[in-house]
Structures are given as structure tokens and as C-alpha cells.
Protein backbone atom coordinates (compact mmCIF):
# COMPACT_ATOMS: atom_id res chain seq x y z
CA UNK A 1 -28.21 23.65 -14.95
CA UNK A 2 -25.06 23.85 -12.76
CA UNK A 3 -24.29 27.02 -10.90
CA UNK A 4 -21.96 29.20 -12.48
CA UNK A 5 -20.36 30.83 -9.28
CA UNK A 6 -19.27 28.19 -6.32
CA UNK A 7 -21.34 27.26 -3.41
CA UNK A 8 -18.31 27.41 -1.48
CA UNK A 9 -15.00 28.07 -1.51
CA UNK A 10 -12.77 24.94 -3.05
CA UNK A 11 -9.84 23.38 -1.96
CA UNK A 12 -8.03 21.26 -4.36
CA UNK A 13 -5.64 19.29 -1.42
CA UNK A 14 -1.82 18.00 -3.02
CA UNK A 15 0.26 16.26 -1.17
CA UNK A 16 3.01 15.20 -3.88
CA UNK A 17 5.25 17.26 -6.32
CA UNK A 18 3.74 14.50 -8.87
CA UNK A 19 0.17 15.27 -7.98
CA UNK A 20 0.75 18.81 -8.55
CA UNK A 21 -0.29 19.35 -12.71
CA UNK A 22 -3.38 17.21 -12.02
CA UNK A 23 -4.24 19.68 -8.81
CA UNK A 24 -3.38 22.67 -11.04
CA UNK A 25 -5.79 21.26 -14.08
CA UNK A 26 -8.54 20.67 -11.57
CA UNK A 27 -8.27 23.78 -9.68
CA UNK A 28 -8.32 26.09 -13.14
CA UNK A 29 -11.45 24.29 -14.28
CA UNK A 30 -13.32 25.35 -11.23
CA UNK A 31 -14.00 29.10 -10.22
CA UNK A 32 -12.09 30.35 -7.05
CA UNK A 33 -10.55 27.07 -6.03
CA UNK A 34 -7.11 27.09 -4.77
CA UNK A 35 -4.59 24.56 -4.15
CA UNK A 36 -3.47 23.73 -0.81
CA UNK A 37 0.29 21.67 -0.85
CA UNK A 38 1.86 20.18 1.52
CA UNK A 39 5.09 22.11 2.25
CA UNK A 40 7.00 19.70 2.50
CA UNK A 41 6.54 18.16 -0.22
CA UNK A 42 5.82 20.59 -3.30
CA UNK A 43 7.32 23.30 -3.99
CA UNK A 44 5.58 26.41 -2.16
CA UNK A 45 6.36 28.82 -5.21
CA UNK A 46 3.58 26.65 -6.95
CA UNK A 47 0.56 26.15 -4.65
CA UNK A 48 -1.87 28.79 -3.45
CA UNK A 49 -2.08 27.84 0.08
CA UNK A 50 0.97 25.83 1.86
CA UNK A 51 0.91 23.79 5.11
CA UNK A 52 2.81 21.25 7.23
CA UNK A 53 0.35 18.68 9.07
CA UNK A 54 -2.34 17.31 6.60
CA UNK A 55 -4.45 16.40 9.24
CA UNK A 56 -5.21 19.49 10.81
CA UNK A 57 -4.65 21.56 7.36
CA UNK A 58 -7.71 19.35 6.56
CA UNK A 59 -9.75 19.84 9.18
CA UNK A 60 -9.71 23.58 9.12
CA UNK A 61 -10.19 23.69 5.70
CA UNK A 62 -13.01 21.03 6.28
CA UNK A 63 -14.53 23.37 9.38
CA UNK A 64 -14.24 26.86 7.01
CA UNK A 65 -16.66 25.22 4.88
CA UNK A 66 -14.55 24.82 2.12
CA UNK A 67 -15.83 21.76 -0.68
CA UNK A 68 -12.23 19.66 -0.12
CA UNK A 69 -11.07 17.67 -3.54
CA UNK A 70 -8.02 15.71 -3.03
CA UNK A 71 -5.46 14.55 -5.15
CA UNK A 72 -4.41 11.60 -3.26
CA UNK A 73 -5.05 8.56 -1.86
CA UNK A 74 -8.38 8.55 -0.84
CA UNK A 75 -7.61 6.96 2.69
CA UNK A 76 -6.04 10.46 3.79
CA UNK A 77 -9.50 12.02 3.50
């Protein structure tokens, strides 16, 4: 059976207005996971968590233990 509470906390990464419903649908199937957009990018009135370099954004969230799930192009991660 699959845990009912997370493991960790869960970042659902967006980096495109576009991307956004998917992020949104995948983050509200999945107990406390948040979505992270890129400010500049998506509109900050609609993601959980904003922030301006991907690459770092990604490695803190990657070094606070967070499960990462991006909606993106997979090279980015």
C-alpha cells in the first residue's frame, strides 16, 4: 500500500505560464506539495513558492530534501 502522508516535502517545479494547470493538477493530487514558478515567467499570484535562477532554486530545494517533480523539459533537471 502507498503511504498516505509524504515522505518528504514535494516540489512541483514550473517554469512556463503554460505549464502552470498541469503543475497545479499535479500538486493537488499529492498531499503538501507546493509549486515553485519561476518569477519571471508565471504569474507569482498563482504559485506557492516564486524564484528567479532555476538552477540554484533547484538545488536548494534538491539539498532541503524536498522529492522535486518538474514540469519541464527534462534536461533542466
Amino acid at each position: 500500500a502507498l503511504p498516505t502522508a509524504p515522505i518528504a516535502p514535494i516540489a512541483v517545479i514550473c517554469l512556463t505560464q503554460r505549464a502552470l494547470p498541469t503543475a497545479r493538477k499535479i500538486a493537488s493530487s499529492l498531499q503538501g506539495a507546493s509549486v515553485h514558478g519561476l518569477r519571471t515567467r508565471v504569474s507569482v499570484k498563482d504559485v506557492d513558492v516564486a524564484f528567479d535562477d532555476t538552477i540554484a532554486h533547484l538545488q536548494q530545494t534538491f539539498s532541503s530534501d524536498h522529492v522535486i517533480i518538474g514540469v519541464c523539459a527534462s534536461g533542466i533537471l
